[in-house]
Protein backbone atom coordinates (compact mmCIF):
# COMPACT_ATOMS: atom_id res chain seq x y z
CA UNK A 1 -29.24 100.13 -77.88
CA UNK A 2 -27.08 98.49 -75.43
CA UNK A 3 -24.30 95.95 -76.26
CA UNK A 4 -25.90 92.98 -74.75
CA UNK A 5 -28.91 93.47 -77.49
CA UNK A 6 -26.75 93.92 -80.68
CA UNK A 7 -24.87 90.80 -79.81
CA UNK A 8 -28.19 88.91 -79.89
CA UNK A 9 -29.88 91.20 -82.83
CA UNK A 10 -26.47 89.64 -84.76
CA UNK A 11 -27.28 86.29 -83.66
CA UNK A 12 -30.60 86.71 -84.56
CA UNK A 13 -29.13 87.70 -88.09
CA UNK A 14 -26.96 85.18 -88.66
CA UNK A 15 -29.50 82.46 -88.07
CA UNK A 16 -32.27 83.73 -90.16
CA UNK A 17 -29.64 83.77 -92.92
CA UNK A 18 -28.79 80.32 -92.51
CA UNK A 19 -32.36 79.90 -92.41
CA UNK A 20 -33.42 81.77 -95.61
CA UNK A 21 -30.27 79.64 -97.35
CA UNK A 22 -32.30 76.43 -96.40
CA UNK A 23 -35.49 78.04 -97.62
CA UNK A 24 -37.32 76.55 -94.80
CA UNK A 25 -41.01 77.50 -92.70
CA UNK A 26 -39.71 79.24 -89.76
CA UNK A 27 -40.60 79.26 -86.48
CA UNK A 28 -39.97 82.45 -84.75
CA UNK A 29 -39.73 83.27 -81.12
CA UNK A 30 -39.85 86.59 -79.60
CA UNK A 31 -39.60 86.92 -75.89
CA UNK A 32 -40.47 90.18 -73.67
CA UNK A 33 -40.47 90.66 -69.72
CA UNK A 34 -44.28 90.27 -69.95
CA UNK A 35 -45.38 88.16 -72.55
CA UNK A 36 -43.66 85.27 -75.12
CA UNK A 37 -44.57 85.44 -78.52
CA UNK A 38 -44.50 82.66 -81.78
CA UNK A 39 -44.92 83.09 -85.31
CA UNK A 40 -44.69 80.42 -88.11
CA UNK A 41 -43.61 82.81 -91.30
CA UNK A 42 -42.97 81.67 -95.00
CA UNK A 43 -38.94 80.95 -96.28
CA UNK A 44 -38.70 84.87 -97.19
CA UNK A 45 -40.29 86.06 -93.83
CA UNK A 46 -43.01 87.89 -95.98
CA UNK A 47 -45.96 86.27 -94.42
CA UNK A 48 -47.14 85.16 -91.06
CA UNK A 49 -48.85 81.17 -91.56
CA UNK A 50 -49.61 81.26 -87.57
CA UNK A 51 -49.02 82.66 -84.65
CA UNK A 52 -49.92 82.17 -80.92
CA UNK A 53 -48.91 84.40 -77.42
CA UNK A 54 -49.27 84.59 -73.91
CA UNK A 55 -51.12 87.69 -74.77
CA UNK A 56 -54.01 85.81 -76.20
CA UNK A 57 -57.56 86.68 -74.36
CA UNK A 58 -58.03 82.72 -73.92
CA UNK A 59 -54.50 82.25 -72.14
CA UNK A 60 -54.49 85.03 -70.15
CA UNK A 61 -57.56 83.73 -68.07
CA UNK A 62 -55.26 80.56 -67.41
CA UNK A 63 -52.19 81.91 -66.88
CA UNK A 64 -51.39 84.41 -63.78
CA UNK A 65 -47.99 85.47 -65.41
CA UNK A 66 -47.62 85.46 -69.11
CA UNK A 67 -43.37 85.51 -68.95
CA UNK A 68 -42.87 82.01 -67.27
CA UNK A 69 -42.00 78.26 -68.50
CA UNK A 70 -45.92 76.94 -68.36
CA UNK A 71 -46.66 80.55 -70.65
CA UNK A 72 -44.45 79.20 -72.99
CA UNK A 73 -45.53 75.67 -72.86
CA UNK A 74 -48.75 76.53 -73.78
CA UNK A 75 -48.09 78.73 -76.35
CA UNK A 76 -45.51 76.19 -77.95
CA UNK A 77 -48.30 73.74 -78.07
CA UNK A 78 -50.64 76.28 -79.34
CA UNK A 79 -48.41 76.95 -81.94
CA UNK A 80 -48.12 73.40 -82.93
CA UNK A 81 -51.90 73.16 -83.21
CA UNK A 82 -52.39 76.05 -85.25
CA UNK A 83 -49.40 74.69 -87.87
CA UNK A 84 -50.90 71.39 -87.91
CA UNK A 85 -54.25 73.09 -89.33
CA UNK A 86 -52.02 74.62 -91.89
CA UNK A 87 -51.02 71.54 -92.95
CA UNK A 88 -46.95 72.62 -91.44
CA UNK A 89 -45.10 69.56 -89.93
CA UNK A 90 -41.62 70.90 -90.75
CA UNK A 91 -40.07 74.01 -89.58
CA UNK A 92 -36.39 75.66 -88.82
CA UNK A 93 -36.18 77.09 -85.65
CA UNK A 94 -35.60 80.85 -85.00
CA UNK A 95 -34.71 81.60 -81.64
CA UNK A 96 -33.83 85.28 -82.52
CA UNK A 97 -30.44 85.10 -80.36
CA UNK A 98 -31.59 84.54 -77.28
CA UNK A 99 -29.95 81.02 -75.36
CA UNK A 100 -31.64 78.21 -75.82
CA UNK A 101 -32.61 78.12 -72.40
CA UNK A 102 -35.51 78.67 -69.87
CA UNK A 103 -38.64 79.94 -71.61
CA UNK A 104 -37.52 79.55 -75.14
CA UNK A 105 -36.39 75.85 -74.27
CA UNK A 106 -40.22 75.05 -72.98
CA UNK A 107 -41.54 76.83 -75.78
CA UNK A 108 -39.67 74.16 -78.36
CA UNK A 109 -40.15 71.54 -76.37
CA UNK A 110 -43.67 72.10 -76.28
CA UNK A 111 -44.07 72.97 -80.05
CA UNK A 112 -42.33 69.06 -80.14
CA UNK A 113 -44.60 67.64 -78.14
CA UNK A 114 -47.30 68.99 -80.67
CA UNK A 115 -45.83 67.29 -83.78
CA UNK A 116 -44.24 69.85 -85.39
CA UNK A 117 -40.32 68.29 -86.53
CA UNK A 118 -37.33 71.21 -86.47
């Protein structure tokens, strides 16, 4: 594993403790060269509530790259819709060490727009 990943798989740890402190919903983000991922999981990280990718049959006929900022959009927005069924409104934000920048940015942004608060 290079160094560049086990700096982020650190940040990625760090957070999620914080996060399991709080005891909060959280709202992960996992980001490939291909596709961008989101999962709402319970406070221990045992269960998945929701989740939504650019991998998805239905987005993949919209999209003609599933890596980009309007991937992420609308899976940030799907994600919000599918926590909203759930009856989740309030969720910490797990952004797995990456920078919140680019993709990951849209994605929140998005999941915002939907209604869900972090």
């Amino acid at each position: 594993m290079s160094e560049k990943n086990e700096a982020r798989l650190r940040r990625a740890r760090q957070t999620r403790h914080k996060i399991r402190e709080v005891g909060a919903v959280r709202l992960t983000v996992h980001r490939t060269n291909t596709h961008i991922y989101a999962q709402i999981t319970t406070p221990a990280g045992d269960q998945v509530l929701a989740a939504a990718s650019s991998a998805e049959k239905e987005l993949r006929s919209q999209l003609k790259h599933g890596a980009n900022r309007k991937a992420a959009e609308l899976v940030g927005s799907r994600i919000a819709a599918r926590a909203k069924e759930k009856g989740i409104e309030r969720v910490a934000f797990d952004r797995a060490g990456y920078r919140y920048h680019g993709r990951v940015k849209a994605l929140a942004d998005a999941a915002r727009a939907g209604g869900l608060k972090f």
